[in-house]
PDB file of N, CA and C in Angstrom:
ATOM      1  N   UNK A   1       5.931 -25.407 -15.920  1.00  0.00           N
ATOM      2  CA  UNK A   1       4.778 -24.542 -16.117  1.00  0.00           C
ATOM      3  C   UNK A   1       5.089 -23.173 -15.502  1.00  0.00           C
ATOM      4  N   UNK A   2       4.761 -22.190 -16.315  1.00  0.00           N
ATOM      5  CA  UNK A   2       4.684 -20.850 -15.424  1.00  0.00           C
ATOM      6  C   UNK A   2       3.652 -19.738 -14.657  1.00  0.00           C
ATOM      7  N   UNK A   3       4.165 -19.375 -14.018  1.00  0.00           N
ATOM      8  CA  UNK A   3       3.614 -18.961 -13.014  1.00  0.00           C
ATOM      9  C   UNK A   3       2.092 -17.938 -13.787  1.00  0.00           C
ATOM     10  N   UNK A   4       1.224 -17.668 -13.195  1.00  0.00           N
ATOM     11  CA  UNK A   4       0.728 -16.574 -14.071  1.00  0.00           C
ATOM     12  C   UNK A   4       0.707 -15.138 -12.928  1.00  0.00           C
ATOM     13  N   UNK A   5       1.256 -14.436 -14.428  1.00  0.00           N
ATOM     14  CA  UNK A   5       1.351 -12.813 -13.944  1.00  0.00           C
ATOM     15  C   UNK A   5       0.468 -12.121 -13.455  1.00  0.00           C
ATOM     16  N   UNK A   6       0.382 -11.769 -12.156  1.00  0.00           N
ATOM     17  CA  UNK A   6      -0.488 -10.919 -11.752  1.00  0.00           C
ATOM     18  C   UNK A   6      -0.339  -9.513 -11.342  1.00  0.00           C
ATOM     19  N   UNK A   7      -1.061  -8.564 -11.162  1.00  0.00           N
ATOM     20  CA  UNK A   7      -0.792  -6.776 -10.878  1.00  0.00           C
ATOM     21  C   UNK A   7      -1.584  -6.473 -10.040  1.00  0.00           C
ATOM     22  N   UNK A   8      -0.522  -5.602  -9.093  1.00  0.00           N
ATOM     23  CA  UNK A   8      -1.344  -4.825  -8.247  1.00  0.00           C
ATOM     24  C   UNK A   8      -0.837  -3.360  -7.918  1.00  0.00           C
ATOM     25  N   UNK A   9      -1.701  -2.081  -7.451  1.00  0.00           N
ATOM     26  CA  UNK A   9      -1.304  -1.017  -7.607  1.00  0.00           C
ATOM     27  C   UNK A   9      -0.521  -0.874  -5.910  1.00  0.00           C
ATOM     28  N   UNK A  10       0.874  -0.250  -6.106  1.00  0.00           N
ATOM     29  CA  UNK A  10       1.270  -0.111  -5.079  1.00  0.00           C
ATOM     30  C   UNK A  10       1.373   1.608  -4.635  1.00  0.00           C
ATOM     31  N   UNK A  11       1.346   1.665  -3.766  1.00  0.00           N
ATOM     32  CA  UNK A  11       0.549   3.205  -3.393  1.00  0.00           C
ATOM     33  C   UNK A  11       1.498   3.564  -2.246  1.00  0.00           C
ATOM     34  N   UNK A  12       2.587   4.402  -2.063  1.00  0.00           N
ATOM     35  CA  UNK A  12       3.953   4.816  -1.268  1.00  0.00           C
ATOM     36  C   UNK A  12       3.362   5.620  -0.006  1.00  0.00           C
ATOM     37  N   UNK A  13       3.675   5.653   1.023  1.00  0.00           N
ATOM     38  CA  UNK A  13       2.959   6.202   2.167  1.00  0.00           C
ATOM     39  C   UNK A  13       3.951   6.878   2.831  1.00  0.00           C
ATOM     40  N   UNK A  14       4.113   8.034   3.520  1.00  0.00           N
ATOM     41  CA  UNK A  14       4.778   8.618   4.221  1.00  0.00           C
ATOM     42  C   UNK A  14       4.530   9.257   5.635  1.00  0.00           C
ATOM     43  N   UNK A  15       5.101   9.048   6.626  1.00  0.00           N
ATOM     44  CA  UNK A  15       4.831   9.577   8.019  1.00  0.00           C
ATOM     45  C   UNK A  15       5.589  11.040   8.133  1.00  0.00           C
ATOM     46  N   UNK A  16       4.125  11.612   8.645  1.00  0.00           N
ATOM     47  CA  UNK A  16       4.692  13.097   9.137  1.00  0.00           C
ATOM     48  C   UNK A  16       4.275  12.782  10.424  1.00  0.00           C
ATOM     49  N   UNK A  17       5.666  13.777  11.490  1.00  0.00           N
ATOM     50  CA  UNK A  17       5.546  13.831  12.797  1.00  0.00           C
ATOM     51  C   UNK A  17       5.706  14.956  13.555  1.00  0.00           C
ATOM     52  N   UNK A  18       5.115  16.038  14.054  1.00  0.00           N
ATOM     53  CA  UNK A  18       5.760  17.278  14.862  1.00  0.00           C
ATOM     54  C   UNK A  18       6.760  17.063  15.220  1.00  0.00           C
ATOM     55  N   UNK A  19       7.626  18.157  15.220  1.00  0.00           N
ATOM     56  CA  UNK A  19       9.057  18.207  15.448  1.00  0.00           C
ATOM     57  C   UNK A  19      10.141  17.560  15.130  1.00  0.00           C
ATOM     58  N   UNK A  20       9.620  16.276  13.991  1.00  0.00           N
ATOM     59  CA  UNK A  20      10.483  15.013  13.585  1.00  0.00           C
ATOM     60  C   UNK A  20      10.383  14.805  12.335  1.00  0.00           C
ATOM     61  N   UNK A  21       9.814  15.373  11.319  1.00  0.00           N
ATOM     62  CA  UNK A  21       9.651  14.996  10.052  1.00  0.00           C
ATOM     63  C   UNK A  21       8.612  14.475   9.301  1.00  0.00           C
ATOM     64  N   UNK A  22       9.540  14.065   8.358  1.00  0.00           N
ATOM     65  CA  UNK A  22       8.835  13.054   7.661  1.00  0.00           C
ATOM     66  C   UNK A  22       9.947  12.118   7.155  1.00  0.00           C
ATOM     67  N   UNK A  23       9.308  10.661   6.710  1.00  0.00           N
ATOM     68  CA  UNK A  23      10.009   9.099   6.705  1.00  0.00           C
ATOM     69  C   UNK A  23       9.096   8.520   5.803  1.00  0.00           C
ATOM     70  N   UNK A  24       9.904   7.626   4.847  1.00  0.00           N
ATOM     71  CA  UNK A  24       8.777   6.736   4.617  1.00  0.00           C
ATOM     72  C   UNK A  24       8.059   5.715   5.366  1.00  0.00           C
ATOM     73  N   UNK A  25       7.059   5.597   5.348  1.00  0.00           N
ATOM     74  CA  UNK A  25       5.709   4.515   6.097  1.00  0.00           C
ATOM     75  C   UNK A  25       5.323   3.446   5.515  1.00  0.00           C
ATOM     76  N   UNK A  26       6.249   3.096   4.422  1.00  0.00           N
ATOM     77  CA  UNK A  26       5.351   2.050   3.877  1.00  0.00           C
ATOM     78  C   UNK A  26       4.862   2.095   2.493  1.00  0.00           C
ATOM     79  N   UNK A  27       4.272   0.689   2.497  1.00  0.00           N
ATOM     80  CA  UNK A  27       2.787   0.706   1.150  1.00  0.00           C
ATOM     81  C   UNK A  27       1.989   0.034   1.154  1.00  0.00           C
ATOM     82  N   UNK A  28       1.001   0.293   0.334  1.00  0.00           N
ATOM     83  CA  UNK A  28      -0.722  -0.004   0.805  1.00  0.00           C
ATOM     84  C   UNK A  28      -0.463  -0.673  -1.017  1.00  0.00           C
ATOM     85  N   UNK A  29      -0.958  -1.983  -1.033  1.00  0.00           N
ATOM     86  CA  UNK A  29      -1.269  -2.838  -2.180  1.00  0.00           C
ATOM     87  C   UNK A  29      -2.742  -3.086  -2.377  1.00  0.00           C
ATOM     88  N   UNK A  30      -2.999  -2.713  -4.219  1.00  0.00           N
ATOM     89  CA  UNK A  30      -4.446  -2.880  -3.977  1.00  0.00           C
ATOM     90  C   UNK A  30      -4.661  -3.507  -5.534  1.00  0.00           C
ATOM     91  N   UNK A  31      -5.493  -4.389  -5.853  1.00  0.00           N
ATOM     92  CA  UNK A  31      -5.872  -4.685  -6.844  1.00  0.00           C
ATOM     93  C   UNK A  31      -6.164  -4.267  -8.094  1.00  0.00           C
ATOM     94  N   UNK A  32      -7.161  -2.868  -7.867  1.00  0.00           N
ATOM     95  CA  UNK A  32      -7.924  -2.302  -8.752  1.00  0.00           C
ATOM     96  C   UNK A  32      -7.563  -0.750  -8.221  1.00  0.00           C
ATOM     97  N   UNK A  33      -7.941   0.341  -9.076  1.00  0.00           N
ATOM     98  CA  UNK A  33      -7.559   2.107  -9.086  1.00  0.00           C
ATOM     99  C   UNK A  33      -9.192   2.112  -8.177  1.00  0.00           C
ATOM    100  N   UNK A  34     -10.098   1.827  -8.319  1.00  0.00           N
ATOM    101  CA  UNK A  34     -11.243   1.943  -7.199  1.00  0.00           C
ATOM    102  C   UNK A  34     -11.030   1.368  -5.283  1.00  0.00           C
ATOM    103  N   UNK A  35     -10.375   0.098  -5.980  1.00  0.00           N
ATOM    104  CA  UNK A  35      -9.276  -0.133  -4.732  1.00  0.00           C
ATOM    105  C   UNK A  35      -8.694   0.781  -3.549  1.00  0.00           C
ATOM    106  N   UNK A  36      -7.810   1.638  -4.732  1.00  0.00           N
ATOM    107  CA  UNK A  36      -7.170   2.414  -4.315  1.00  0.00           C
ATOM    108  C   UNK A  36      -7.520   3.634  -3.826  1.00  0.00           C
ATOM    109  N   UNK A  37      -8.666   4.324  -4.394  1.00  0.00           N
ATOM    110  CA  UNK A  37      -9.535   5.367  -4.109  1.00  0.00           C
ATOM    111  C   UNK A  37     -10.468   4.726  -3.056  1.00  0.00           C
ATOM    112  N   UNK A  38     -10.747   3.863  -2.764  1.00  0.00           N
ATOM    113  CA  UNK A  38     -11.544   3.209  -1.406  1.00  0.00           C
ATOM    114  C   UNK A  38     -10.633   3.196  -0.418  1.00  0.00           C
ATOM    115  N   UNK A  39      -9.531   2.877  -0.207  1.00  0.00           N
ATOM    116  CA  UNK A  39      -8.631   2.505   0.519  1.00  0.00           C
ATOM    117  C   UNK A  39      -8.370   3.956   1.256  1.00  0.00           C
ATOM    118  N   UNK A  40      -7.891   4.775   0.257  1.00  0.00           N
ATOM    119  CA  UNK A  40      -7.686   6.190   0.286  1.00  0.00           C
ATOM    120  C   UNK A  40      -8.783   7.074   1.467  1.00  0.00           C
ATOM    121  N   UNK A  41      -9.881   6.939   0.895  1.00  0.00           N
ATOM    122  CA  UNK A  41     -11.339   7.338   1.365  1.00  0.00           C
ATOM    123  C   UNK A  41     -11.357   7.416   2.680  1.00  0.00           C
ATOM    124  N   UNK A  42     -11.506   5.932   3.074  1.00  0.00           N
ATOM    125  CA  UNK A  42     -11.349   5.245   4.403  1.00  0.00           C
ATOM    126  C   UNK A  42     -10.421   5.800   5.165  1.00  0.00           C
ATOM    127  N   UNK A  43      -9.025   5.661   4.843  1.00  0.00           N
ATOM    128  CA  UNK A  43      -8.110   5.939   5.768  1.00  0.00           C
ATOM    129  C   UNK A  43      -8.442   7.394   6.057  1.00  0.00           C
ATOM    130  N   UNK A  44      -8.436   8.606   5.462  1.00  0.00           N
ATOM    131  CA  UNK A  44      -9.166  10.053   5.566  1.00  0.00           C
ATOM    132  C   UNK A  44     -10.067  10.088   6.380  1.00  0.00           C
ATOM    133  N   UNK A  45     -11.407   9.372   6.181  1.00  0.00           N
ATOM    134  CA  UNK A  45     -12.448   9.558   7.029  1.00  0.00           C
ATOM    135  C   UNK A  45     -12.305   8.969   8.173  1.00  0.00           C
ATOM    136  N   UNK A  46     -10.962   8.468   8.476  1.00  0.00           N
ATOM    137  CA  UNK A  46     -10.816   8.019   9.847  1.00  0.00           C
ATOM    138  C   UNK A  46     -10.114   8.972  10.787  1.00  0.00           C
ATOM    139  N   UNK A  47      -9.801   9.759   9.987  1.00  0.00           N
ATOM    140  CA  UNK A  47      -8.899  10.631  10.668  1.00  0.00           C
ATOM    141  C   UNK A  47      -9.561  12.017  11.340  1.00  0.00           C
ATOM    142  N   UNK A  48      -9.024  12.176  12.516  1.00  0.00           N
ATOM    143  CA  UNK A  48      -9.633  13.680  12.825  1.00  0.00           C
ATOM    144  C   UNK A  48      -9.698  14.654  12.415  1.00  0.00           C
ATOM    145  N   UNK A  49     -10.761  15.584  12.973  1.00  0.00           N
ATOM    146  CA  UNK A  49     -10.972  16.871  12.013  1.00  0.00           C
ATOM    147  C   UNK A  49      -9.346  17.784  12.130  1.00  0.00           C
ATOM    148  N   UNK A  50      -8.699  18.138  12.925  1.00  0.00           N
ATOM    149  CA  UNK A  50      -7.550  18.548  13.651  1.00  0.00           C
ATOM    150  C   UNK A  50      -6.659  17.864  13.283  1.00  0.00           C
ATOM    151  N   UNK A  51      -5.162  18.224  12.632  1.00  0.00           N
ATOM    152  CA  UNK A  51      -4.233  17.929  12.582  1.00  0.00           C
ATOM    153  C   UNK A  51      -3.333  16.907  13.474  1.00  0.00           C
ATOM    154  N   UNK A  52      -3.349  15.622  13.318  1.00  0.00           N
ATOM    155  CA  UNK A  52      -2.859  14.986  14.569  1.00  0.00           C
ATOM    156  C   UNK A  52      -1.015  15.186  14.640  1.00  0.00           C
ATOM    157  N   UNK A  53      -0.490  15.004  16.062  1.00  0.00           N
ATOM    158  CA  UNK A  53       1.136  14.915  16.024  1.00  0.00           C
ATOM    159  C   UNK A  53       1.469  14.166  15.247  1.00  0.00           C
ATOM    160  N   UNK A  54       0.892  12.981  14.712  1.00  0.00           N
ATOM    161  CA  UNK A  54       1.553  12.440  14.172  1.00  0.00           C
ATOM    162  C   UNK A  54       0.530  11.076  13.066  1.00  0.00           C
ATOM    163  N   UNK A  55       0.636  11.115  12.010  1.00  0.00           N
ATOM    164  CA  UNK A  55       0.282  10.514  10.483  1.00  0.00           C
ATOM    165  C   UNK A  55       0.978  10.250   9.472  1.00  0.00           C
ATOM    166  N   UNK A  56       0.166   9.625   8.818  1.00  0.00           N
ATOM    167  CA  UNK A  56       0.799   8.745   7.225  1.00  0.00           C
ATOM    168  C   UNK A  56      -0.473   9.655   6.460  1.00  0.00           C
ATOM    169  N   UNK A  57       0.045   9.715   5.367  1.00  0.00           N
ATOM    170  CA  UNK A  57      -0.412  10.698   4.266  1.00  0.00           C
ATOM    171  C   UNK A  57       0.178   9.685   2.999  1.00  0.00           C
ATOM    172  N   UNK A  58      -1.265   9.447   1.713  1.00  0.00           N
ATOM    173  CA  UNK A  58      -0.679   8.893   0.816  1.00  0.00           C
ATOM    174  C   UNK A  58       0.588   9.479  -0.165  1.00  0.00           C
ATOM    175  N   UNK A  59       1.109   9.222  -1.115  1.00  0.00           N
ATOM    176  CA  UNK A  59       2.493  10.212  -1.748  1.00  0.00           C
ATOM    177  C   UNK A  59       1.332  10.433  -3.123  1.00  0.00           C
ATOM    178  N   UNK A  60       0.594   9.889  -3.619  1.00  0.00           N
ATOM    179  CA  UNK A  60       0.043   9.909  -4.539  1.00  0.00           C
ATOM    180  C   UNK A  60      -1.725   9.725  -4.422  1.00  0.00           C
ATOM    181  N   UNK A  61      -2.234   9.699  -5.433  1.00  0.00           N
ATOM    182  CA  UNK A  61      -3.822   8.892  -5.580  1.00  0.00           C
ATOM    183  C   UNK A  61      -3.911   7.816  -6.646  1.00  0.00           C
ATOM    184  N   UNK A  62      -2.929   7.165  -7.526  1.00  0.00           N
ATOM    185  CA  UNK A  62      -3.015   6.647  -8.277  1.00  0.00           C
ATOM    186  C   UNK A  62      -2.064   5.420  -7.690  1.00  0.00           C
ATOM    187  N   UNK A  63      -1.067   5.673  -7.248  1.00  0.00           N
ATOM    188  CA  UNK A  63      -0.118   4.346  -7.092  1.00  0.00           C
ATOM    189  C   UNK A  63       0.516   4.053  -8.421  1.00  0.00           C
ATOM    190  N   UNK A  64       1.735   2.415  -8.392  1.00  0.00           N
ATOM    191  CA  UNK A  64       2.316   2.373  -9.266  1.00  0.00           C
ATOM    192  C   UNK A  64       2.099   0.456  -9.860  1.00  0.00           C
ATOM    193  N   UNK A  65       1.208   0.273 -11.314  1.00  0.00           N
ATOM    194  CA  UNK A  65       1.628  -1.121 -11.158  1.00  0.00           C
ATOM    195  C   UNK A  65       3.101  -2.039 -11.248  1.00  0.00           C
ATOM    196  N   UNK A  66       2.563  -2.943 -10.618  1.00  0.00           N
ATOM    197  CA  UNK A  66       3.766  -3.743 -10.222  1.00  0.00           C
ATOM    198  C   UNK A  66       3.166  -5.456 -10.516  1.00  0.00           C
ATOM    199  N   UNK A  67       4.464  -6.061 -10.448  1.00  0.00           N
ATOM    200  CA  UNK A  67       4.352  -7.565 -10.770  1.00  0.00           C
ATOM    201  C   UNK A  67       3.417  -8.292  -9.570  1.00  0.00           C
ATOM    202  N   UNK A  68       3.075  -9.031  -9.252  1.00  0.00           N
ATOM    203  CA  UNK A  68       3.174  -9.552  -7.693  1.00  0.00           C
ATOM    204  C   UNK A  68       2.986 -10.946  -7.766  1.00  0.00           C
ATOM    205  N   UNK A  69       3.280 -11.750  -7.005  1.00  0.00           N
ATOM    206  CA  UNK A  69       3.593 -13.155  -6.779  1.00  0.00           C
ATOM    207  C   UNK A  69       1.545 -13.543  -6.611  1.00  0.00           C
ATOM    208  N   UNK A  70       1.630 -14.869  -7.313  1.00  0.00           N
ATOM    209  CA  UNK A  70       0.230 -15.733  -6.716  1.00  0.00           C
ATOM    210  C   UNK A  70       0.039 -15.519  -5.159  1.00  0.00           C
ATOM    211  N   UNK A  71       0.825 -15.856  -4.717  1.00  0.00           N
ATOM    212  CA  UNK A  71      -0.007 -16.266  -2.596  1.00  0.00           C
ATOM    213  C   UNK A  71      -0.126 -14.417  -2.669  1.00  0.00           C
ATOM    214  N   UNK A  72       0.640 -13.421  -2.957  1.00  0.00           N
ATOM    215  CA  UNK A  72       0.320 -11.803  -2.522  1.00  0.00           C
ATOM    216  C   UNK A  72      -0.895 -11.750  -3.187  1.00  0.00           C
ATOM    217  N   UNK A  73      -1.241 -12.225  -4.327  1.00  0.00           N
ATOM    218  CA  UNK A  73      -2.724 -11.580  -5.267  1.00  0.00           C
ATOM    219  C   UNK A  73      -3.815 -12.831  -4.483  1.00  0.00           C
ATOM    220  N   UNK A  74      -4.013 -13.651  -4.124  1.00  0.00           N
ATOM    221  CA  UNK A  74      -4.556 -14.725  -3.079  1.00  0.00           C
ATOM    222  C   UNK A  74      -4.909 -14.167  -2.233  1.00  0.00           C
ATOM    223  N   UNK A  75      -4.052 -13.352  -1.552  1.00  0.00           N
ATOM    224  CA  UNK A  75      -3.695 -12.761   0.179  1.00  0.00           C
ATOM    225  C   UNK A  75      -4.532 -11.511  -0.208  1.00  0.00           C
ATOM    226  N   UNK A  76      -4.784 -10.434  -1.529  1.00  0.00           N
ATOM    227  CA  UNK A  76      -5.081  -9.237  -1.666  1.00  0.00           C
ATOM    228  C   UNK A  76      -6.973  -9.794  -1.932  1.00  0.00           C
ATOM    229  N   UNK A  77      -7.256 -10.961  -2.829  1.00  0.00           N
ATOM    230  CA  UNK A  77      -8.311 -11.399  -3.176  1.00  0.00           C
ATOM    231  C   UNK A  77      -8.854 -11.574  -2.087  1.00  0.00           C
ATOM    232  N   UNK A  78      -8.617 -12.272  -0.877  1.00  0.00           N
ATOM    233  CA  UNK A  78      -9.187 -12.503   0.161  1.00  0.00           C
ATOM    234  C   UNK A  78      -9.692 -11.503   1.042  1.00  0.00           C
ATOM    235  N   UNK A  79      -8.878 -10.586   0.724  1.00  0.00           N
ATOM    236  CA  UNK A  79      -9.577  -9.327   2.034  1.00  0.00           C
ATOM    237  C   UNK A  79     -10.504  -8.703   1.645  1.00  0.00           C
ATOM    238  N   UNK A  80     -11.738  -8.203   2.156  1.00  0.00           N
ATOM    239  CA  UNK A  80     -12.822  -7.645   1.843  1.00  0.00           C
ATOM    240  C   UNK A  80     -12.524  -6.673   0.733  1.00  0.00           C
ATOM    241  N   UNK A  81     -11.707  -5.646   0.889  1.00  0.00           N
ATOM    242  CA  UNK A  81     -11.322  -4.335   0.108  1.00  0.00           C
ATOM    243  C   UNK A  81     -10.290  -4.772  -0.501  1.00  0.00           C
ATOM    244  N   UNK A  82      -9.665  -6.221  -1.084  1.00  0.00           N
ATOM    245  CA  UNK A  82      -8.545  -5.945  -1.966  1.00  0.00           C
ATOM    246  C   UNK A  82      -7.363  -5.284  -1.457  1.00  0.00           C
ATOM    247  N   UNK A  83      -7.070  -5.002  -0.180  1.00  0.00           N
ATOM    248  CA  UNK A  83      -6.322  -4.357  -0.536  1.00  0.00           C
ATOM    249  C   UNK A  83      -5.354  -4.269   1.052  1.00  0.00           C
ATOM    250  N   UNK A  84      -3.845  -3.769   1.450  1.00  0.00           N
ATOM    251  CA  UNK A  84      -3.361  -5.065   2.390  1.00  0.00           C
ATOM    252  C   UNK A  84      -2.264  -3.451   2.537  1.00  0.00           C
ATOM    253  N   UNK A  85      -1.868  -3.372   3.982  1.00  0.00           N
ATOM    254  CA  UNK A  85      -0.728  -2.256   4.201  1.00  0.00           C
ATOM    255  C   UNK A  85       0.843  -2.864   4.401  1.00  0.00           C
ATOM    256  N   UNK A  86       1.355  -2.470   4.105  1.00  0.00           N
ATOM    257  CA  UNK A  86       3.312  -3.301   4.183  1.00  0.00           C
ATOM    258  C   UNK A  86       3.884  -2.403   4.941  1.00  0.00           C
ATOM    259  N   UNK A  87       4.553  -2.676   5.771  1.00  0.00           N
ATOM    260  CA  UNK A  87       5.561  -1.722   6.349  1.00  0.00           C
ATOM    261  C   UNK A  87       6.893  -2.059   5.636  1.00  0.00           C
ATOM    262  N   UNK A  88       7.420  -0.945   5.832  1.00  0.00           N
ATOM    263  CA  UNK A  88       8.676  -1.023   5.067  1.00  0.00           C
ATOM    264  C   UNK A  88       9.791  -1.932   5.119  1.00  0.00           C
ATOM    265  N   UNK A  89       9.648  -2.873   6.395  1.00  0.00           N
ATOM    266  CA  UNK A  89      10.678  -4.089   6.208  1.00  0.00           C
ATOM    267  C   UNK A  89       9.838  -5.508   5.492  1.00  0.00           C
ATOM    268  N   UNK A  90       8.682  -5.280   6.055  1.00  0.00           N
ATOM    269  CA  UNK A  90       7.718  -6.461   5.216  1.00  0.00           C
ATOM    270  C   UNK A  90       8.149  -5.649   3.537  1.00  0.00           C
ATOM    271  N   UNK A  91       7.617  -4.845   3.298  1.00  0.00           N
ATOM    272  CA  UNK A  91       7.651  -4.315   1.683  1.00  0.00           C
ATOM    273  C   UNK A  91       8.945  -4.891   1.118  1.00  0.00           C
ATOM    274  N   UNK A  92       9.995  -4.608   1.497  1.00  0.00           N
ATOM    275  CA  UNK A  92      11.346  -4.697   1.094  1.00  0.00           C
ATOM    276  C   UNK A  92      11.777  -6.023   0.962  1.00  0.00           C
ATOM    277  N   UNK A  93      10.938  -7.250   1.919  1.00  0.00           N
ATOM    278  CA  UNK A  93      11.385  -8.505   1.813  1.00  0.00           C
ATOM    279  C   UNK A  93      10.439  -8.636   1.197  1.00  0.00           C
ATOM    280  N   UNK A  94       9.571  -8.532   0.622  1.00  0.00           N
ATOM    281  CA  UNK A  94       8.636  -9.117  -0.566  1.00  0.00           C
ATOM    282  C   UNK A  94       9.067  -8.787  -1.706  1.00  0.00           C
ATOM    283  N   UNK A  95       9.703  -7.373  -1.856  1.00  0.00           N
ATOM    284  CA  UNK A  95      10.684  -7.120  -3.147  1.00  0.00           C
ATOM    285  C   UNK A  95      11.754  -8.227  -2.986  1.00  0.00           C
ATOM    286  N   UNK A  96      12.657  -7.976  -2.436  1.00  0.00           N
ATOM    287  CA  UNK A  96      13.846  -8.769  -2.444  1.00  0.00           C
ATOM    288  C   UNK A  96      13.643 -10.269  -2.603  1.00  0.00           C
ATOM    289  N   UNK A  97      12.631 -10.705  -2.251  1.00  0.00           N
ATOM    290  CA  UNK A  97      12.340 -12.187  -2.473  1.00  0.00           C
ATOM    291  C   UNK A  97      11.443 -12.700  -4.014  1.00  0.00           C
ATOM    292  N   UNK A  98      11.061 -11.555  -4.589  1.00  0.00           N
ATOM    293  CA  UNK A  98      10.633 -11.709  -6.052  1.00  0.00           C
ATOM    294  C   UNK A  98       9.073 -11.967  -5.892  1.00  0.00           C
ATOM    295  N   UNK A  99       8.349 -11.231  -4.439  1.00  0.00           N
ATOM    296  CA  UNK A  99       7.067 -11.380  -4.485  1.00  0.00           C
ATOM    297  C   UNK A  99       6.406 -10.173  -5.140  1.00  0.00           C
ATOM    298  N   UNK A 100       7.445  -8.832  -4.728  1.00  0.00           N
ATOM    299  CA  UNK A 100       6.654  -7.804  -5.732  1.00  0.00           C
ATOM    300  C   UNK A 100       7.724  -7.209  -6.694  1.00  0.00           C
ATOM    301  N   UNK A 101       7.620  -7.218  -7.821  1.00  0.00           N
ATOM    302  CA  UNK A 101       8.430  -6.434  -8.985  1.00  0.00           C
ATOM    303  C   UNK A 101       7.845  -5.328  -9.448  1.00  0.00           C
ATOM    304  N   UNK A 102       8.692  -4.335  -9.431  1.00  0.00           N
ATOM    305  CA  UNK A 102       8.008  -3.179  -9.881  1.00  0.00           C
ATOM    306  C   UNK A 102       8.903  -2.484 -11.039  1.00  0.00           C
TER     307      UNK A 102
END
């Protein structure tokens, strides 16, 4: 029997730091494009009025769909907002292990 295909929008994150750059930060997985604009929202209105030393800034507002494994769309269903942050060694072993295809 096969698996059934599921999608979720993956959304690329980047850290800026005074005097150090910028790196990638990650990605934020979300179910739905309202998802993603909630997710978005939130993280902003958390942030101070003032430029902090140091933040993640989304790369986009739309994100990119991608494949994703049953237990990741389970794991995304369960959270209030749909929607779940990866750091870049979690991200990379969920690619590499065939949980997210993009």
């Amino acid at each position: 029997m096969t698996e059934k295909t599921h999608v979720a929008y993956v959304l690329t994150w980047t850290e800026s730091e005074s005097g150090w750059g910028m790196r990638p930060d990650g990605v934020s997985l979300h179910l739905t494009q309202d998802d993603v604009k909630n997710y978005i929202t939130a993280y902003w209105d958390r942030m101070p009025k003032e430029v902090p030393h140091e933040y993640s800034r989304n790369d986009s507002d739309s994100g990119k769909l991608a494949a994703i494994s049953e237990a990741l769309f389970e794991q995304l269903n369960a959270n209030e907002n749909h929607s779940t942050r990866l750091w870049n060694q979690e991200y990379y072993k969920l690619r590499n292990d065939g949980d997210i295809k993009e």
